[in-house]
N, C-alpha and C. Protein backbone atom coordinates (compact mmCIF):
# COMPACT_ATOMS: atom_id res chain seq x y z
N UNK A 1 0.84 -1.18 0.00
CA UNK A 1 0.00 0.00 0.00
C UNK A 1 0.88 1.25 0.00
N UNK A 2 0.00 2.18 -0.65
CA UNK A 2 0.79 3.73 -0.57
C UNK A 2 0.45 4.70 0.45
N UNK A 3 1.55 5.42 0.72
CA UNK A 3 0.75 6.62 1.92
C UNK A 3 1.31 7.68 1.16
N UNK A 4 0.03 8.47 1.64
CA UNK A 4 0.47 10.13 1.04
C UNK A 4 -0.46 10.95 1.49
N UNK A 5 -1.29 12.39 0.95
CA UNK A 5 -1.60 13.03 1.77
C UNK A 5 -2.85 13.64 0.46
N UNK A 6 -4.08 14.05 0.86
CA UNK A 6 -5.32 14.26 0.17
C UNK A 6 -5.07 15.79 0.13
N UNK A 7 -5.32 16.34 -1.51
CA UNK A 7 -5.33 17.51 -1.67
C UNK A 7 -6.59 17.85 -3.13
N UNK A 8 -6.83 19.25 -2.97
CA UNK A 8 -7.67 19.22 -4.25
C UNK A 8 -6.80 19.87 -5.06
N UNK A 9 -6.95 18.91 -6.32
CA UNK A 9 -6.26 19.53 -7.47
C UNK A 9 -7.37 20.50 -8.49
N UNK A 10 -7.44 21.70 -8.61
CA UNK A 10 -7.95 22.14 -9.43
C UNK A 10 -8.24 23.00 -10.82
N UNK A 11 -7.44 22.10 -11.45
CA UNK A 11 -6.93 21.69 -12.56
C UNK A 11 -8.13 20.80 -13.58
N UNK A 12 -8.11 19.68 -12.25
CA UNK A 12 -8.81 18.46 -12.17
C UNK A 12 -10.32 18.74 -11.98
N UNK A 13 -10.17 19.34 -10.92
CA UNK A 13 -11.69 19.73 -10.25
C UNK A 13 -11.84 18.24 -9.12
N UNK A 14 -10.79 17.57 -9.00
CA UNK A 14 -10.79 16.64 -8.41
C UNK A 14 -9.96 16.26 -6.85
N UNK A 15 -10.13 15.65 -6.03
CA UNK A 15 -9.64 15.28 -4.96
C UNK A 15 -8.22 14.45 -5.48
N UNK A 16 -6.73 14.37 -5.14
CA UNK A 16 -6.14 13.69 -5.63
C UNK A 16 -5.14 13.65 -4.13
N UNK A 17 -4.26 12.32 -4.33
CA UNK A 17 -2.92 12.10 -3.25
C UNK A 17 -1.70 12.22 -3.82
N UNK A 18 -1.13 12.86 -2.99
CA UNK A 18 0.42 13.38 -2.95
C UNK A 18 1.08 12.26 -2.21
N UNK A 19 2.31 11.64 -3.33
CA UNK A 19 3.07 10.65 -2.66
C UNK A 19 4.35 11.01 -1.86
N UNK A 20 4.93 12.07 -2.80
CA UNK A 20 6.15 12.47 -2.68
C UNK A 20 6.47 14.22 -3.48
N UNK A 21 7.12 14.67 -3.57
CA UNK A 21 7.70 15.77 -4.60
C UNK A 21 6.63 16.04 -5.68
N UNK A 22 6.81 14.23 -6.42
CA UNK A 22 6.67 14.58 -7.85
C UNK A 22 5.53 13.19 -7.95
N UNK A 23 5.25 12.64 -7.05
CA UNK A 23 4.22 11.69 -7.28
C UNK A 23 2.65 11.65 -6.88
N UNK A 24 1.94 11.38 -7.43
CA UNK A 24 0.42 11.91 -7.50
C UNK A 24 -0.22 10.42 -7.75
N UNK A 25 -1.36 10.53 -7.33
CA UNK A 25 -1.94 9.20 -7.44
C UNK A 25 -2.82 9.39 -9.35
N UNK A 26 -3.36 10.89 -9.46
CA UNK A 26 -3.79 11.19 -10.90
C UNK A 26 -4.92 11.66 -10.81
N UNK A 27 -5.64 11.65 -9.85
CA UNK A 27 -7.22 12.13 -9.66
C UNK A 27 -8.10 11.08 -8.76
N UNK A 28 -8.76 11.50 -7.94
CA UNK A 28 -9.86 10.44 -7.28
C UNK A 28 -11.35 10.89 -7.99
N UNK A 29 -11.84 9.33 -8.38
CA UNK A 29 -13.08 9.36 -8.73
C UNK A 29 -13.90 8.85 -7.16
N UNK A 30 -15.20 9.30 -7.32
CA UNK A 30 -16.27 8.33 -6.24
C UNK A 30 -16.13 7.41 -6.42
N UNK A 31 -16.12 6.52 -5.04
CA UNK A 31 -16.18 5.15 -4.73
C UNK A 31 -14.84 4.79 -4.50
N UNK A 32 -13.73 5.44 -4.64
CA UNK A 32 -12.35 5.14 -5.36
C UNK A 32 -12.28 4.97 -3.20
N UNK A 33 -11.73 3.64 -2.81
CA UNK A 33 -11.72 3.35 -1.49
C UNK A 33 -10.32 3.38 -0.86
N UNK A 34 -10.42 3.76 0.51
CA UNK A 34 -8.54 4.04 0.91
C UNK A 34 -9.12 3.85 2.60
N UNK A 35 -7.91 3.69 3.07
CA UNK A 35 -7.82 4.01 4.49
C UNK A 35 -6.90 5.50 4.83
N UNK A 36 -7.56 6.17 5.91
CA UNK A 36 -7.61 7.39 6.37
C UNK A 36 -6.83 7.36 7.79
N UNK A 37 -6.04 7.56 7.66
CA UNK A 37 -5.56 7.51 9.37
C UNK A 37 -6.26 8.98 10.72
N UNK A 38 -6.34 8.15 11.01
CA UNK A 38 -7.66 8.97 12.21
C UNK A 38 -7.20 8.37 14.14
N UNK A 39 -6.68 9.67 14.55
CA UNK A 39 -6.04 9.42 15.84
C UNK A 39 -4.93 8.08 15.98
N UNK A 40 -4.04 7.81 15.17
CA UNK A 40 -3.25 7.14 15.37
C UNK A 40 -3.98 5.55 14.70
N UNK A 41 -5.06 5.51 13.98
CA UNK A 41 -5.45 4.08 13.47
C UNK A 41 -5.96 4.50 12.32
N UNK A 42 -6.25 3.24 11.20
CA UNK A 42 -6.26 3.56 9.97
C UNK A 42 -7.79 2.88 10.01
N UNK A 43 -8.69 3.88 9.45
CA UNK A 43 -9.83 3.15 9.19
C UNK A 43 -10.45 3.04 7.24
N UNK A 44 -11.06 2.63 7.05
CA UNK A 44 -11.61 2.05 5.87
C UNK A 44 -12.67 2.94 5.64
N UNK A 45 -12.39 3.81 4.07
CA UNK A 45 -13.58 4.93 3.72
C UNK A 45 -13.52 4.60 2.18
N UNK A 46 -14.52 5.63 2.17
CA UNK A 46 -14.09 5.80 -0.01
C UNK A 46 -14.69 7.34 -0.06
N UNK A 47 -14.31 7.91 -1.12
CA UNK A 47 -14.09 9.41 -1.06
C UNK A 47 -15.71 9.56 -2.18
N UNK A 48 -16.63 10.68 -2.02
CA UNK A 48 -17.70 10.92 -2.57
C UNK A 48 -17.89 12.16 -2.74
N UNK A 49 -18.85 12.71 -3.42
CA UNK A 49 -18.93 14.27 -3.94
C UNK A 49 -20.38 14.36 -3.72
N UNK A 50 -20.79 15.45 -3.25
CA UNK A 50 -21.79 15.99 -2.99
C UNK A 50 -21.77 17.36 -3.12
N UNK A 51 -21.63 18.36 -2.43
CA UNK A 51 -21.76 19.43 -2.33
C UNK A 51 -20.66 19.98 -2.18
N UNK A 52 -19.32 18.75 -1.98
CA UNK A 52 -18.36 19.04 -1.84
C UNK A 52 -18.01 17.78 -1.60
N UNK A 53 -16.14 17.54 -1.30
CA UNK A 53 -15.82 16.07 -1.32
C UNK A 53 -15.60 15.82 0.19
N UNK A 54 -15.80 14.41 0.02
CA UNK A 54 -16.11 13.73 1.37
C UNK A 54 -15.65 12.58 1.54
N UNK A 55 -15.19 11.90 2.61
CA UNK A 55 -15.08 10.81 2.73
C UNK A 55 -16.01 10.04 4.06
N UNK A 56 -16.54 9.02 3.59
CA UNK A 56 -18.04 7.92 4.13
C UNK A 56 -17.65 7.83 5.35
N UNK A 57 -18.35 8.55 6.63
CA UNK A 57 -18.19 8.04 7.95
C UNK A 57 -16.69 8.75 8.58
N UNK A 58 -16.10 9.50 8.04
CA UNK A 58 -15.40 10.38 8.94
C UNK A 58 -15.77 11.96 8.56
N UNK A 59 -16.13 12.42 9.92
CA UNK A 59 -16.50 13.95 10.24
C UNK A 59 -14.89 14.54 10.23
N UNK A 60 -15.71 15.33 9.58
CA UNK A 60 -14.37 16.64 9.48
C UNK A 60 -14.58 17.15 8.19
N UNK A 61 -14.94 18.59 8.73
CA UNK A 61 -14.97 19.90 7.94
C UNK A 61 -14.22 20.46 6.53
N UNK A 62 -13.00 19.58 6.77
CA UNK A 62 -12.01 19.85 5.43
C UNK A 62 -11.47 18.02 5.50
N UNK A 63 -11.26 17.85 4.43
CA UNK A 63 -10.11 16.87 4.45
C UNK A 63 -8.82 16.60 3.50
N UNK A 64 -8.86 17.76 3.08
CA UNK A 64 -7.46 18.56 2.59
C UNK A 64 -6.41 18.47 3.83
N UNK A 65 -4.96 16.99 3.40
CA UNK A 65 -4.48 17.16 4.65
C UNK A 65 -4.26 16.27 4.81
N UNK A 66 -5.23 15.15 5.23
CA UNK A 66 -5.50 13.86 5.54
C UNK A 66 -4.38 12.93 5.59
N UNK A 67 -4.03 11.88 5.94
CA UNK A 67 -3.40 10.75 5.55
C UNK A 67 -3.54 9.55 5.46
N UNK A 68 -3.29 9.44 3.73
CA UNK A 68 -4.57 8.23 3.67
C UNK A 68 -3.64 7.16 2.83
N UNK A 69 -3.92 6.13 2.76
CA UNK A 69 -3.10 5.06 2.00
C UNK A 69 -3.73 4.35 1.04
N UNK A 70 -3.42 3.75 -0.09
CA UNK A 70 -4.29 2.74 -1.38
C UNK A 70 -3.83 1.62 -1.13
């Protein structure tokens, strides 16, 4: 699995992960599923769009930031 960090690319208009410098995962579509690390444990989500982007069952206001793994 990969770790890296959730940002919006908007370019894309899309949610995408930062691996490194120069590495990008390419864009997240809905449904596209990852684990989110949340207080020191990694739980199981998938990222969705509504009114804005989201990920299923974790609260929080932004998730620009995040650290999440594929």
């Amino acid at each position: 699995m990969k770790q890296g960090s959730l940002f919006y690319d908007p370019s894309s208009e899309r949610m995408d992960i930062r691996f490194g410098l120069e590495s990008y995962y390419g864009g997240l579509h809905c449904g596209t599923g990852m684990d989110v690390l949340i207080n020191g444990k990694w739980v199981p989500t998938r990222i969705e769009l509504g009114e804005d982007w989201y990920l299923v069952g974790i609260k929080t206001d932004n998730i620009s930031g995040l650290v999440v793994r594929l």
